[in-house]
Protein backbone atom coordinates (compact mmCIF):
# COMPACT_ATOMS: atom_id res chain seq x y z
CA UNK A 1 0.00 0.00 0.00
CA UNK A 2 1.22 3.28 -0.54
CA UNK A 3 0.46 6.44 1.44
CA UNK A 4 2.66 8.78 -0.66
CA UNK A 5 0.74 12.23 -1.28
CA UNK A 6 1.28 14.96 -3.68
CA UNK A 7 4.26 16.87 -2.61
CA UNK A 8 4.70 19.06 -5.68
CA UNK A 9 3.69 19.93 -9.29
CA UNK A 10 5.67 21.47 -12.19
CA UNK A 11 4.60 22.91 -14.92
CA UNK A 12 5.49 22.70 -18.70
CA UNK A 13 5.02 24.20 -22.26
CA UNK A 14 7.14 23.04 -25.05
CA UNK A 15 9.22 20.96 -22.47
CA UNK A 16 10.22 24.17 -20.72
CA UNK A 17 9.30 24.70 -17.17
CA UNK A 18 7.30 27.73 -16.34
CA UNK A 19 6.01 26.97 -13.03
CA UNK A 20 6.24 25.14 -9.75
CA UNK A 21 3.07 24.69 -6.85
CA UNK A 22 4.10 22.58 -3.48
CA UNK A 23 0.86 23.36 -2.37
CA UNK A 24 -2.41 21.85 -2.27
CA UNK A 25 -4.88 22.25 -4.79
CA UNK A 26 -1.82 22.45 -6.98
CA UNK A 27 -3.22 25.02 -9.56
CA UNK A 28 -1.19 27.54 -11.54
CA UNK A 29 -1.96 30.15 -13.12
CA UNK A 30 -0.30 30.76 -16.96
CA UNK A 31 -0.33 34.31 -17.80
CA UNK A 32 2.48 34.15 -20.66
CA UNK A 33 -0.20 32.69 -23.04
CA UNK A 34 -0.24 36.06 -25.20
CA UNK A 35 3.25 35.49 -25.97
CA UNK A 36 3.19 32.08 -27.23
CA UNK A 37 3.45 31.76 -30.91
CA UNK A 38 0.67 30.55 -33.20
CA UNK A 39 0.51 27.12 -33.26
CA UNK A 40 0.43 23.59 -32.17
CA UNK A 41 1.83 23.41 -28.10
CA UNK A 42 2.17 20.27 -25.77
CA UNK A 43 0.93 21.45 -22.03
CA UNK A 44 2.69 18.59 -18.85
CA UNK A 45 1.50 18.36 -15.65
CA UNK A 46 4.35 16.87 -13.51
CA UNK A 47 3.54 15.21 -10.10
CA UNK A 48 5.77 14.41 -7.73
CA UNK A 49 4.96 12.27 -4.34
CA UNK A 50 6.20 12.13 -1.25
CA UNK A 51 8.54 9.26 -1.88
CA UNK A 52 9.53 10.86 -5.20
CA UNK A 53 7.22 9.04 -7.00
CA UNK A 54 6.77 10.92 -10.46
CA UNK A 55 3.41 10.94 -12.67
CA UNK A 56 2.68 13.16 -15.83
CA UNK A 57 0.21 14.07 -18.30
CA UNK A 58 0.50 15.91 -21.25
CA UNK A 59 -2.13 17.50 -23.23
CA UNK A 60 -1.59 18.68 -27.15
CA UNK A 61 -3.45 22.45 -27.86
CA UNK A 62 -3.85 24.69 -30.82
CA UNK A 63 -3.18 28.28 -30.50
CA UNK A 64 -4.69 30.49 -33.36
């Protein structure tokens, strides 16, 4: 069984990290959306658990 929580989450765009939360709920806030060229981006969620357990998910989105 494992009792590892959430201990931090980091935040990517293109593979470059723009953020960092190590506090629960873990949101963040992207205000550099203006400046990101037209186009087709890839958005990660990184979680990282107490025992430095590491999950991700990355999402694909369009910017016009």
């Amino acid at each position: 069984l494992n009792d590892a929580q959430v201990s931090q989450v980091e935040y990517y765009v293109d593979g470059k990290l723009i953020g960092t939360v190590s506090t629960p709920p873990f949101n963040y806030v992207w205000t550099t959306v203006p400046s990101l060229p037209s186009g087709s981006h890839e958005i990660t969620a990184r979680a990282i658990d107490s025992q430095n357990n590491v999950g991700s998910k990355t999402i694909t989105v369009n910017k016009q």
